[in-house]
PDB file of N, CA and C in Angstrom:
ATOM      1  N   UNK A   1      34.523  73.011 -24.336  1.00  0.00           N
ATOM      2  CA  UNK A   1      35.576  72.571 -25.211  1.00  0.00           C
ATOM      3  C   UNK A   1      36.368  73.785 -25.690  1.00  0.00           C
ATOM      4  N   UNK A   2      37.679  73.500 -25.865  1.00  0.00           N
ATOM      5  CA  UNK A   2      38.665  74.369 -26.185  1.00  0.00           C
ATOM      6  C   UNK A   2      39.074  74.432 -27.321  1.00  0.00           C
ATOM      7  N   UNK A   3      38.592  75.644 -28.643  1.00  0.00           N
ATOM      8  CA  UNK A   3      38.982  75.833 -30.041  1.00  0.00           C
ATOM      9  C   UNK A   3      40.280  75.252 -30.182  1.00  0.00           C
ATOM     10  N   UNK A   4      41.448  76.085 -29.469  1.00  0.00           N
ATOM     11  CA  UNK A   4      42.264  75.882 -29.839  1.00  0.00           C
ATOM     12  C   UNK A   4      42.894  74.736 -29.547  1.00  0.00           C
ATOM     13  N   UNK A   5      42.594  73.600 -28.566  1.00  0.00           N
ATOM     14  CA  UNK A   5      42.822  72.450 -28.327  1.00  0.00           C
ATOM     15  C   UNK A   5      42.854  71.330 -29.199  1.00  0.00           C
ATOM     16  N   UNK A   6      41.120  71.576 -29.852  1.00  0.00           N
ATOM     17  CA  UNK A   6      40.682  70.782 -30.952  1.00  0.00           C
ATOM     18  C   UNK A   6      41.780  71.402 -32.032  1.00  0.00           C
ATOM     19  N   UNK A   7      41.942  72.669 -32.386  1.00  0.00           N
ATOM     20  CA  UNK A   7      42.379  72.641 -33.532  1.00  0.00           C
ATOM     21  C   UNK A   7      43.804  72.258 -33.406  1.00  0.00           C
ATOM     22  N   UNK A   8      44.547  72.108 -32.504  1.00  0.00           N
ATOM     23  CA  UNK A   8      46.051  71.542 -32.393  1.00  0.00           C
ATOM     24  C   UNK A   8      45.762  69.805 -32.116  1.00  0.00           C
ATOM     25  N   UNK A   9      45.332  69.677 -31.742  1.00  0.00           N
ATOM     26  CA  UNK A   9      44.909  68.246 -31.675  1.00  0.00           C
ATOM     27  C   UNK A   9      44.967  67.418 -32.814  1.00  0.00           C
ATOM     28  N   UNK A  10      44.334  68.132 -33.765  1.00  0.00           N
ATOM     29  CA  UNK A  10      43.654  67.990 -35.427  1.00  0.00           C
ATOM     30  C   UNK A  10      44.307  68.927 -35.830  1.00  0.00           C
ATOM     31  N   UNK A  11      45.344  68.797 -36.323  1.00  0.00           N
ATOM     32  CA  UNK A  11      46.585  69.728 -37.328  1.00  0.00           C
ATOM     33  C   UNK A  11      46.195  69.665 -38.326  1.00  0.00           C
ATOM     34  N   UNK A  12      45.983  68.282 -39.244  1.00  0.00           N
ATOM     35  CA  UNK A  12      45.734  68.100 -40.712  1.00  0.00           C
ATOM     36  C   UNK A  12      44.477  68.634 -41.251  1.00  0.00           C
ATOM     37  N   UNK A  13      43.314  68.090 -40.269  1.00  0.00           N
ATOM     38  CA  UNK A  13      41.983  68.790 -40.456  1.00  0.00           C
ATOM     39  C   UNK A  13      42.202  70.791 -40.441  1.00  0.00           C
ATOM     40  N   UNK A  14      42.620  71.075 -39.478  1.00  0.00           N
ATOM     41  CA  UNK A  14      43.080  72.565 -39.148  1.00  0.00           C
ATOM     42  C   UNK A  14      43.196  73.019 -40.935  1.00  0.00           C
ATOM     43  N   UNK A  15      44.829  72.394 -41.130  1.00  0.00           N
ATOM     44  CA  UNK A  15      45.420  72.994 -42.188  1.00  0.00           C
ATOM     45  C   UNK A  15      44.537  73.333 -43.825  1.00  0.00           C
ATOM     46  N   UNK A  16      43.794  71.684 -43.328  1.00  0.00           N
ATOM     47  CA  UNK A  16      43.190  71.690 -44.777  1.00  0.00           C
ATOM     48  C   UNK A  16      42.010  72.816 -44.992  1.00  0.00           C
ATOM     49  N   UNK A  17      41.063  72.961 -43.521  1.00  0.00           N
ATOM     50  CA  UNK A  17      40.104  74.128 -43.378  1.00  0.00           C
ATOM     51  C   UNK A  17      40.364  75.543 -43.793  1.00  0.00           C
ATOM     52  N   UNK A  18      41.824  75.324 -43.294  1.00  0.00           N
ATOM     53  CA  UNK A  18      42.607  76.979 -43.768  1.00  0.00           C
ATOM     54  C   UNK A  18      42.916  77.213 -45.133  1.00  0.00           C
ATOM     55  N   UNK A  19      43.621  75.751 -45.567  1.00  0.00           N
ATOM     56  CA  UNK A  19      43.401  76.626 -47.146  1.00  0.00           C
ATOM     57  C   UNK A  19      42.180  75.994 -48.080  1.00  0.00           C
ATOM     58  N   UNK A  20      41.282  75.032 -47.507  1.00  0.00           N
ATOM     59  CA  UNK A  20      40.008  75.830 -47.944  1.00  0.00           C
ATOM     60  C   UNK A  20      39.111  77.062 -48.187  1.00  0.00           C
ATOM     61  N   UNK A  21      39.625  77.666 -46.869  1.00  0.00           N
ATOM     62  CA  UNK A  21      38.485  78.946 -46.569  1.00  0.00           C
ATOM     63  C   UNK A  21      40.133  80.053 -47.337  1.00  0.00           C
ATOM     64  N   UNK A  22      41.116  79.610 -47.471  1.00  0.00           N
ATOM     65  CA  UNK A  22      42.028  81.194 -47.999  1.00  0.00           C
ATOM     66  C   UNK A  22      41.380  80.543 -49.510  1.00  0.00           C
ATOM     67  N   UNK A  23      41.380  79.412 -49.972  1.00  0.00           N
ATOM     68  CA  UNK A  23      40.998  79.238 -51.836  1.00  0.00           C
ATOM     69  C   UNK A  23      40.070  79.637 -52.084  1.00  0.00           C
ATOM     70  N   UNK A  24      38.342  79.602 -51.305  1.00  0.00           N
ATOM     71  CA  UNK A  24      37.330  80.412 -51.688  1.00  0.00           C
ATOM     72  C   UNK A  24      37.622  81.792 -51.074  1.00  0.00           C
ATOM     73  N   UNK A  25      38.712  82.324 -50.252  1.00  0.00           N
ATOM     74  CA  UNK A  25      38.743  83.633 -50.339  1.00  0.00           C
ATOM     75  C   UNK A  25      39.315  84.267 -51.474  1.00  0.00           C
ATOM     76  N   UNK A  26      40.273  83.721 -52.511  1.00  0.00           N
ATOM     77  CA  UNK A  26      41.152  83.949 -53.245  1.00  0.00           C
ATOM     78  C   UNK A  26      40.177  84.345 -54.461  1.00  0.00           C
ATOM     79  N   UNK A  27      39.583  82.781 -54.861  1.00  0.00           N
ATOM     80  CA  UNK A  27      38.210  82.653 -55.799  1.00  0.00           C
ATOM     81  C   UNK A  27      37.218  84.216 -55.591  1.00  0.00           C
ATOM     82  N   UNK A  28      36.811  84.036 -54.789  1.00  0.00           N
ATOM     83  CA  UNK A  28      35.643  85.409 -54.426  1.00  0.00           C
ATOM     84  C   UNK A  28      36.236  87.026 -54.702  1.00  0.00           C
ATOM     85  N   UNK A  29      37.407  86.976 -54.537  1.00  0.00           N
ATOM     86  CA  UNK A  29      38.227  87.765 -54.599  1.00  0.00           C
ATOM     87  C   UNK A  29      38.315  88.365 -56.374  1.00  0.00           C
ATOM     88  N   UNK A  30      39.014  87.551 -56.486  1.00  0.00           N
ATOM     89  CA  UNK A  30      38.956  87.387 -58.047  1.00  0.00           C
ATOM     90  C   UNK A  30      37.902  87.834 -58.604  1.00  0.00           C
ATOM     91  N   UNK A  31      36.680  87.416 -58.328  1.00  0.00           N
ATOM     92  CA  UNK A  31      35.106  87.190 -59.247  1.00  0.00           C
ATOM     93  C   UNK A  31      34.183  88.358 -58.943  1.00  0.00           C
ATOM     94  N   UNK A  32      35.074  89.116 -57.845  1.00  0.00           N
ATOM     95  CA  UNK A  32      34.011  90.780 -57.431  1.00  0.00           C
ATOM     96  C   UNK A  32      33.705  91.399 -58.549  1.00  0.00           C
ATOM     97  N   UNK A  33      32.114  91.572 -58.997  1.00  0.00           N
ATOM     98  CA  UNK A  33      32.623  92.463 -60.414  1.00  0.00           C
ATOM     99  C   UNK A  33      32.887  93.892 -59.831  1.00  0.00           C
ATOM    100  N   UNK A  34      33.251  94.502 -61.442  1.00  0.00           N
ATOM    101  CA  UNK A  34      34.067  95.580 -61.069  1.00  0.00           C
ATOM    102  C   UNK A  34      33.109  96.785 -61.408  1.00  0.00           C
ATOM    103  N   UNK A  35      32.025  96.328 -61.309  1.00  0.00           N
ATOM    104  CA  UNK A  35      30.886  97.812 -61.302  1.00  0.00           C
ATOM    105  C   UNK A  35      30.846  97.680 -59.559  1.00  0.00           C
ATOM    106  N   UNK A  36      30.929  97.507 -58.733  1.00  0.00           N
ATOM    107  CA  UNK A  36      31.090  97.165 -57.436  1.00  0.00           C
ATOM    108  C   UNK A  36      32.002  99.043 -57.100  1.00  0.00           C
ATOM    109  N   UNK A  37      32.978  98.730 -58.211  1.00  0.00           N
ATOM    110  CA  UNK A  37      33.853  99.816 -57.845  1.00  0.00           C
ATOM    111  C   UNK A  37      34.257 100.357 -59.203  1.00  0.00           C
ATOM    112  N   UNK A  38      33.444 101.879 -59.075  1.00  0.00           N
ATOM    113  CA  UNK A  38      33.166 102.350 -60.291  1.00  0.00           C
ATOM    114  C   UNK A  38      34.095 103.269 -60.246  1.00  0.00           C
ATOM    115  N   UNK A  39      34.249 103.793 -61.603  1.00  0.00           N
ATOM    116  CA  UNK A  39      35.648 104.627 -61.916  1.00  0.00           C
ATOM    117  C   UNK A  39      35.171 106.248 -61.568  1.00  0.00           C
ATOM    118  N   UNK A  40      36.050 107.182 -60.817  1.00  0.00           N
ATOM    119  CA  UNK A  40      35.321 108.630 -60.796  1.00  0.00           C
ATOM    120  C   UNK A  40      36.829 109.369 -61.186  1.00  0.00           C
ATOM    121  N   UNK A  41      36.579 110.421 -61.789  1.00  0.00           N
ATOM    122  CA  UNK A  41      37.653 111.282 -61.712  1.00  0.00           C
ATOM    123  C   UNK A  41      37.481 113.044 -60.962  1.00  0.00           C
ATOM    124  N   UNK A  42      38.708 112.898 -60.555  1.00  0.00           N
ATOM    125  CA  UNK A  42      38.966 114.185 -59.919  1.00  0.00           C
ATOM    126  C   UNK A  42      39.398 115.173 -61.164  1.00  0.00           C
ATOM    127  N   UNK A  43      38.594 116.061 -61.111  1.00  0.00           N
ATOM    128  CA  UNK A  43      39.404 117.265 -62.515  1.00  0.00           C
ATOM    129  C   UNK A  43      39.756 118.620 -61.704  1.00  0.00           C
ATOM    130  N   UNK A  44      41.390 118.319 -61.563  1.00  0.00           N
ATOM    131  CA  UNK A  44      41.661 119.615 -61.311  1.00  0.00           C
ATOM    132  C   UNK A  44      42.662 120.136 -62.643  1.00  0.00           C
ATOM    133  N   UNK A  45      42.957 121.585 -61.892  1.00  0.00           N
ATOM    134  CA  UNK A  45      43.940 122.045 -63.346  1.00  0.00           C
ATOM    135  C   UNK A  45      45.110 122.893 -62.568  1.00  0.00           C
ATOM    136  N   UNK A  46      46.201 122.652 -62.980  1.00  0.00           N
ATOM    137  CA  UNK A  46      47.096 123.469 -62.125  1.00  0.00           C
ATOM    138  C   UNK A  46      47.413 124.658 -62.451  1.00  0.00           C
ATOM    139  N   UNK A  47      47.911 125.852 -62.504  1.00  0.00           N
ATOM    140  CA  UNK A  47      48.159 127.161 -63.200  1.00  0.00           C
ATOM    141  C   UNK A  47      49.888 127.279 -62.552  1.00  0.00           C
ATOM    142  N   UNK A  48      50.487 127.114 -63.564  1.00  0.00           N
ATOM    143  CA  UNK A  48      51.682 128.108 -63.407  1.00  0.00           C
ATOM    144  C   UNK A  48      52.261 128.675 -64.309  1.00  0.00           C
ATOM    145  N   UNK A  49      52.424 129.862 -64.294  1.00  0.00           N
ATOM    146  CA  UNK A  49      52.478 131.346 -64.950  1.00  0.00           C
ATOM    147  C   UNK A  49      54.077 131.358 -64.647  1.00  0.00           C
ATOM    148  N   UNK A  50      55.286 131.360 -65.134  1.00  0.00           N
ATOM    149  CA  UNK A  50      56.311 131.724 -65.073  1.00  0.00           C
ATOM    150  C   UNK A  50      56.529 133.500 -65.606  1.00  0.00           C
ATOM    151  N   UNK A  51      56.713 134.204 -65.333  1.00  0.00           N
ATOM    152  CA  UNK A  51      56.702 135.814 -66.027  1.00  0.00           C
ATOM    153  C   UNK A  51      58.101 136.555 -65.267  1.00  0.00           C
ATOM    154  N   UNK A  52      59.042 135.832 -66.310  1.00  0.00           N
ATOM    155  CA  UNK A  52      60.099 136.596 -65.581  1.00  0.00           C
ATOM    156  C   UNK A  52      60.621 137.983 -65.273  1.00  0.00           C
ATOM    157  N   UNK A  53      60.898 138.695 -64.706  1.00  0.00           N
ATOM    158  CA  UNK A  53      61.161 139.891 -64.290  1.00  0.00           C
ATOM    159  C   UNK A  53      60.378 140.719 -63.583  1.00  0.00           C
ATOM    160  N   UNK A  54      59.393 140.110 -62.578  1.00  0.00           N
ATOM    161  CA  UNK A  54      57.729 140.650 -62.623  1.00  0.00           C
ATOM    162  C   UNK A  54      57.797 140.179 -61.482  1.00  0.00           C
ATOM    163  N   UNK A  55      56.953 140.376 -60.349  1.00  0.00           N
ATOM    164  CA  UNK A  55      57.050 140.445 -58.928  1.00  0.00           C
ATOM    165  C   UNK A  55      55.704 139.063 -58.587  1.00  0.00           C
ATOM    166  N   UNK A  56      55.818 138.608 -57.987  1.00  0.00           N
ATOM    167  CA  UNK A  56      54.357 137.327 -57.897  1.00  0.00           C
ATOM    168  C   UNK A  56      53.049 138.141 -57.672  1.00  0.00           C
ATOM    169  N   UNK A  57      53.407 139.444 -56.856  1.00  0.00           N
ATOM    170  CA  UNK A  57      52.056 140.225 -56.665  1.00  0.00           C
ATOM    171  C   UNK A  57      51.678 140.571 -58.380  1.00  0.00           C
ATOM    172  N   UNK A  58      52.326 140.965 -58.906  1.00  0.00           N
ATOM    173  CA  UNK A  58      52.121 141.591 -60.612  1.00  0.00           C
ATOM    174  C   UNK A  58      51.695 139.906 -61.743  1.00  0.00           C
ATOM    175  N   UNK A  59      52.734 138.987 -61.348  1.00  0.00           N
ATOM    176  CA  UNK A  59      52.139 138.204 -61.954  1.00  0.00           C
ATOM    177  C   UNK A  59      50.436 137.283 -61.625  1.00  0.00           C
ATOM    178  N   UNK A  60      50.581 137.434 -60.355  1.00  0.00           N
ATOM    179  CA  UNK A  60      49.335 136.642 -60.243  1.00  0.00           C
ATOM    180  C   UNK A  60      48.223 137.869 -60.364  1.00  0.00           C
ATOM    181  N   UNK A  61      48.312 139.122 -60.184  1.00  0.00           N
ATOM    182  CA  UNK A  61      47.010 140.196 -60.961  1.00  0.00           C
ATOM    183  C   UNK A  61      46.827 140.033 -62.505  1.00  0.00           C
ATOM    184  N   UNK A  62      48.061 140.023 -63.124  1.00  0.00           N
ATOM    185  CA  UNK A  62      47.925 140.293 -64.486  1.00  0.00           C
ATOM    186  C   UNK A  62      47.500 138.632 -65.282  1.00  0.00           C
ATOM    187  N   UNK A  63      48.364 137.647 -65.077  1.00  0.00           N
ATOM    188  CA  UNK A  63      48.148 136.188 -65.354  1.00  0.00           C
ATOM    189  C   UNK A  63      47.617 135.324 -64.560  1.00  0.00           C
ATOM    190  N   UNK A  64      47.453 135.005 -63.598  1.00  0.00           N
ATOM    191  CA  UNK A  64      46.847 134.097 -62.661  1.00  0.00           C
ATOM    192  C   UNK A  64      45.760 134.385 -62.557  1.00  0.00           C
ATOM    193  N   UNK A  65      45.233 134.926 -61.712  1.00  0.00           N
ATOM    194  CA  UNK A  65      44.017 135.334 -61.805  1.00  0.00           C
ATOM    195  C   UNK A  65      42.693 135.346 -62.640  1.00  0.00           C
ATOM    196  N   UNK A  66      43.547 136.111 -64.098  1.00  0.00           N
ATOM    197  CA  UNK A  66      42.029 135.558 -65.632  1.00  0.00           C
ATOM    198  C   UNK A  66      42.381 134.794 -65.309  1.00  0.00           C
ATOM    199  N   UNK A  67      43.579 133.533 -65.889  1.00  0.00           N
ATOM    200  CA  UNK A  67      43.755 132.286 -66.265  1.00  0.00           C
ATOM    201  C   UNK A  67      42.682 131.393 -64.964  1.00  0.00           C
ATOM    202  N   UNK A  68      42.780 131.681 -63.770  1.00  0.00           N
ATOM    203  CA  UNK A  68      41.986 131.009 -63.036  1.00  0.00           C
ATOM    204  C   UNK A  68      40.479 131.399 -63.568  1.00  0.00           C
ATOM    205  N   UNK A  69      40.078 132.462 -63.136  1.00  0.00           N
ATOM    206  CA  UNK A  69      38.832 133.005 -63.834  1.00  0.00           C
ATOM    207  C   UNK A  69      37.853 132.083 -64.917  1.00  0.00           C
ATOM    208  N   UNK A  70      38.750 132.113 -66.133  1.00  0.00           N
ATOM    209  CA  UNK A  70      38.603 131.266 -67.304  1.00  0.00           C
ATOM    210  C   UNK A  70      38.309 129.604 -67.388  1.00  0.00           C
ATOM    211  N   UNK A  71      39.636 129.288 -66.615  1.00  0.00           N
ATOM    212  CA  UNK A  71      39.399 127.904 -65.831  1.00  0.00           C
ATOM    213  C   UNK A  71      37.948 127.683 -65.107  1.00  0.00           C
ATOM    214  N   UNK A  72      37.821 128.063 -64.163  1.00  0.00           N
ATOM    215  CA  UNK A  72      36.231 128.054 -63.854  1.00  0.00           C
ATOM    216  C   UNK A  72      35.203 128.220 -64.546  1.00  0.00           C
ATOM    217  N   UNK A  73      35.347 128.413 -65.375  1.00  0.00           N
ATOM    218  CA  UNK A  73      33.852 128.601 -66.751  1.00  0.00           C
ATOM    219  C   UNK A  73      33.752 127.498 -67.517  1.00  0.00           C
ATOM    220  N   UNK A  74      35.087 126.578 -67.112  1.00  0.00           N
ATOM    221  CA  UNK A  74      34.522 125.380 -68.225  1.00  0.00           C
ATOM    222  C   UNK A  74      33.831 124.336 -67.233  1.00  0.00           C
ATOM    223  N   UNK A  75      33.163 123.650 -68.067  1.00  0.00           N
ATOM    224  CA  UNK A  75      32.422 122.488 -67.212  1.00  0.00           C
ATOM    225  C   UNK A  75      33.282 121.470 -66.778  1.00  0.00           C
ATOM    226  N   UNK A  76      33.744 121.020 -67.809  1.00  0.00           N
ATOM    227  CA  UNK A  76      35.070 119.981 -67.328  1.00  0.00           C
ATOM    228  C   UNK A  76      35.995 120.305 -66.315  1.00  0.00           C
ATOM    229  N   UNK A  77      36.090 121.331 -65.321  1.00  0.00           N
ATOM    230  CA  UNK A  77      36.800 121.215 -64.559  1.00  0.00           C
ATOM    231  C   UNK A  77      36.280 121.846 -63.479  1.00  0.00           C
TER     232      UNK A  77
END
């Protein structure tokens, strides 16, 4: 026997199966709890040092660098 025969054959039966099975997909959908999908965070930190008149080699020795340094010592990030 041929699925798709029966199911063109039987349109009304077809249709009603389909949005049976999309309403308990919809339902189930809905009702996932949400410890399923638990919250995480990413902690980054960005550094930008503006130091005008100062070359990027001079700023990132003199400011970037501690400031990164420092950054890494805390736990939170």
């Amino acid at each position: 026997m041929n699925p798709c025969a029966i199911a063109l054959n039987n349109s009304r039966t077809t249709l009603v199966l389909y949005g049976a099975v999309l309403l308990v997909g919809i339902t189930t959908y809905l009702s996932i709890g949400r410890r399923e999908y638990p919250e995480f965070t990413i902690r980054t930190a960005n550094v930008l040092t503006p130091y005008p008149g100062r070359t990027t080699l001079q700023v990132e020795k003199e400011v970037t660098e501690p400031l990164e340094q420092a950054i890494r010592e805390l736990t939170e990030v």
